[in-house]
C-alpha atoms as a PDB file:
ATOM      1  CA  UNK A   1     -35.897 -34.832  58.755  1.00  0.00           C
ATOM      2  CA  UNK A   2     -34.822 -33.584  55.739  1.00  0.00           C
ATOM      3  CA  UNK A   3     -31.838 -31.477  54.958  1.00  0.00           C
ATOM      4  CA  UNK A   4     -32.995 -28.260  55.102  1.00  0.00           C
ATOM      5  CA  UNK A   5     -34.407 -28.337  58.381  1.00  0.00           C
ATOM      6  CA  UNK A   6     -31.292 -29.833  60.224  1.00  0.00           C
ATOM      7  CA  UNK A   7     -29.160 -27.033  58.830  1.00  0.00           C
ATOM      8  CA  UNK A   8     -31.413 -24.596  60.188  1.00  0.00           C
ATOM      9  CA  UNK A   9     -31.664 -26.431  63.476  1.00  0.00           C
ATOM     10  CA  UNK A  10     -27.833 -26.427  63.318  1.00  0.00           C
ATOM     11  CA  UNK A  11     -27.650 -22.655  62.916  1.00  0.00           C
ATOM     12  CA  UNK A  12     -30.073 -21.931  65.122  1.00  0.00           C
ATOM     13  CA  UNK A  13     -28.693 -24.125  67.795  1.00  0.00           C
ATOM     14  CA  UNK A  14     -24.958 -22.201  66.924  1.00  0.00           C
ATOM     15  CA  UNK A  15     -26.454 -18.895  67.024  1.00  0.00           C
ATOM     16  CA  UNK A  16     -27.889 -19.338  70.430  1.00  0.00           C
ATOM     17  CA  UNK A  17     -24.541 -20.542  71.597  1.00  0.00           C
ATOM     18  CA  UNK A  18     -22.962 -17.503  69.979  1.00  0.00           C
ATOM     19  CA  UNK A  19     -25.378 -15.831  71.695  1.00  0.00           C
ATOM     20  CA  UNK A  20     -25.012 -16.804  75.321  1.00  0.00           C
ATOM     21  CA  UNK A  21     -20.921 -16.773  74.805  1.00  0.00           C
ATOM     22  CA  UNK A  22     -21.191 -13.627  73.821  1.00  0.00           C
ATOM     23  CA  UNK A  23     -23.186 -12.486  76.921  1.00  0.00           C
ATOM     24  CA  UNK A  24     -21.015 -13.675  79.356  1.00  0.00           C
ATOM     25  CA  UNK A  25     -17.661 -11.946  77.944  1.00  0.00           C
ATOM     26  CA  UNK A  26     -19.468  -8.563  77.747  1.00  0.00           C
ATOM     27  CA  UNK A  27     -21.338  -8.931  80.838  1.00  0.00           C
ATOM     28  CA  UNK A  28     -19.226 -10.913  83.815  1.00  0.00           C
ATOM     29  CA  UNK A  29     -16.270  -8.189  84.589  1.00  0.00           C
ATOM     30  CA  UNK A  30     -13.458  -9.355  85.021  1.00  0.00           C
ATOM     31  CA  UNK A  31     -12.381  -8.419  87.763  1.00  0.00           C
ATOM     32  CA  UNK A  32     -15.315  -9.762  89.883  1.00  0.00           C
ATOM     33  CA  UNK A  33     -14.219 -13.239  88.856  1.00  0.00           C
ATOM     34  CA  UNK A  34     -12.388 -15.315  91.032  1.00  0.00           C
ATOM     35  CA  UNK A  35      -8.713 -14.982  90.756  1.00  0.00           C
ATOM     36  CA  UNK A  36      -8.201 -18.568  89.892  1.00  0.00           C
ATOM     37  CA  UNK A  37     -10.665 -18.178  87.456  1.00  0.00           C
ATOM     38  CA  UNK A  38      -8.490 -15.563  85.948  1.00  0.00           C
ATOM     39  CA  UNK A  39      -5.375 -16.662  85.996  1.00  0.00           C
ATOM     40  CA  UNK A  40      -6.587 -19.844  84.374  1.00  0.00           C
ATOM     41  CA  UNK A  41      -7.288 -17.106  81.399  1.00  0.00           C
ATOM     42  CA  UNK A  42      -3.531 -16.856  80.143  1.00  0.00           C
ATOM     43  CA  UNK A  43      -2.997 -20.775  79.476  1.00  0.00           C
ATOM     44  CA  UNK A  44      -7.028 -21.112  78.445  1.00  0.00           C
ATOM     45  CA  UNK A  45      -5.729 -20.505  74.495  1.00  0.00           C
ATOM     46  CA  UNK A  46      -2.278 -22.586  74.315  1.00  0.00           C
ATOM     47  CA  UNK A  47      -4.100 -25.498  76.257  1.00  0.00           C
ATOM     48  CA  UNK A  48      -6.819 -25.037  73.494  1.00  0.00           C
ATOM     49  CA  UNK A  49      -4.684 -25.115  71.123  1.00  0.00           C
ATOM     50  CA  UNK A  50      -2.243 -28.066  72.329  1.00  0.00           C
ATOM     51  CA  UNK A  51      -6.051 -30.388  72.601  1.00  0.00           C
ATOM     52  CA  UNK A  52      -6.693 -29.631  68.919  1.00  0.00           C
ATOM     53  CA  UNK A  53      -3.253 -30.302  67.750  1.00  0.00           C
ATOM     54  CA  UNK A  54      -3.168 -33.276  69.977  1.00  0.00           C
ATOM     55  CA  UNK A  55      -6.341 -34.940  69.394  1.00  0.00           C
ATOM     56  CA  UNK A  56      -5.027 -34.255  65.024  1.00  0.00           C
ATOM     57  CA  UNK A  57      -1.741 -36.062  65.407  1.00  0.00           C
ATOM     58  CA  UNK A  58      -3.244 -39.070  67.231  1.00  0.00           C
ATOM     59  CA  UNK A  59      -6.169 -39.409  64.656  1.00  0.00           C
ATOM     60  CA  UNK A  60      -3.254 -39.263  61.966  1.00  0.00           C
ATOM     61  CA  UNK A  61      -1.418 -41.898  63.685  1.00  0.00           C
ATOM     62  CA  UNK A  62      -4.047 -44.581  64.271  1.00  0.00           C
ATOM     63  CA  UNK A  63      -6.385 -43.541  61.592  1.00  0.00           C
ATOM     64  CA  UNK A  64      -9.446 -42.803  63.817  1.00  0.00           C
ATOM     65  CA  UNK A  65      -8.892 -45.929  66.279  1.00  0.00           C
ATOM     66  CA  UNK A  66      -9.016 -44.775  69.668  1.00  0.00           C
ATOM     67  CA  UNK A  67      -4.964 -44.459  70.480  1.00  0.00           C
ATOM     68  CA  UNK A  68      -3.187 -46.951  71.665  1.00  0.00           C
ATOM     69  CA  UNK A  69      -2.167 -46.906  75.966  1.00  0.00           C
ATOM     70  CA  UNK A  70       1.508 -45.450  75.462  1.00  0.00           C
ATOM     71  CA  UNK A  71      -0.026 -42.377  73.537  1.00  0.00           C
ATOM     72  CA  UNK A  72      -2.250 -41.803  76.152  1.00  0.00           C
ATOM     73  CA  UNK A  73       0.559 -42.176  78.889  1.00  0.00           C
ATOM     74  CA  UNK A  74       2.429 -40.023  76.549  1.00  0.00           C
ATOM     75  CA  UNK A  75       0.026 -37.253  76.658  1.00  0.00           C
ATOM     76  CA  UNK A  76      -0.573 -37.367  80.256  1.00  0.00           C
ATOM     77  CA  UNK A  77       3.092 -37.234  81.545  1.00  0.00           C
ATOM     78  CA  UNK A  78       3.410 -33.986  79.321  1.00  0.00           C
ATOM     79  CA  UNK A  79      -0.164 -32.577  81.038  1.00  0.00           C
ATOM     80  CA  UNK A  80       1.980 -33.186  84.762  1.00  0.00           C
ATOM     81  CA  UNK A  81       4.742 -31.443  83.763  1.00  0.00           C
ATOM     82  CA  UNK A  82       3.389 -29.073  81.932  1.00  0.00           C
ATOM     83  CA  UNK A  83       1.039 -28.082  85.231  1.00  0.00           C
ATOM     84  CA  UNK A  84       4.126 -28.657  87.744  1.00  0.00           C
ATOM     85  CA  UNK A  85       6.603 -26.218  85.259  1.00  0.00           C
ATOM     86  CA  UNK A  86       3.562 -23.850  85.903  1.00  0.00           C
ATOM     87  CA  UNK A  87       2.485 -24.006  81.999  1.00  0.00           C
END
């Protein structure tokens, strides 16, 4: 495969994605959506967010070696009381 056609493949792959995200925003209302559905909404950018800064910090730390067990304990104590504080 040579470099030109995996780009294209990989812009054609993210353009379909685009595509079908896009759909579903501008064509599931809202409020036909199941309520847990969205109230899950609010925290759906901060819990983004928190995975991308989390999965940054332990890469930095261990240099790309999956993270040792008391980061991972870590990270999951903060995910229970994060959902029992109602976060």
């Amino acid at each position: 495969m040579s470099a030109t056609t995996a780009i294209v493949a990989v812009l054609a792959a993210a353009g379909v994605i685009w595509l079908l995200r896009t759909a579903f925003i501008a064509m599931v209302p809202t409020d036909r959506l199941p309520v847990a559905i969205r109230r899950s909404f609010v925290v759906a950018g901060p819990a983004a967010m928190a995975a991308l800064a989390t999965t940054a910090v332990l890469a930095a730390r261990t240099g790309g070696a999956p993270p040792p067990v008391r980061h991972l304990a870590a990270l999951l104590v903060a995910a229970v009381l994060a959902r029992r504080g109602a976060n």
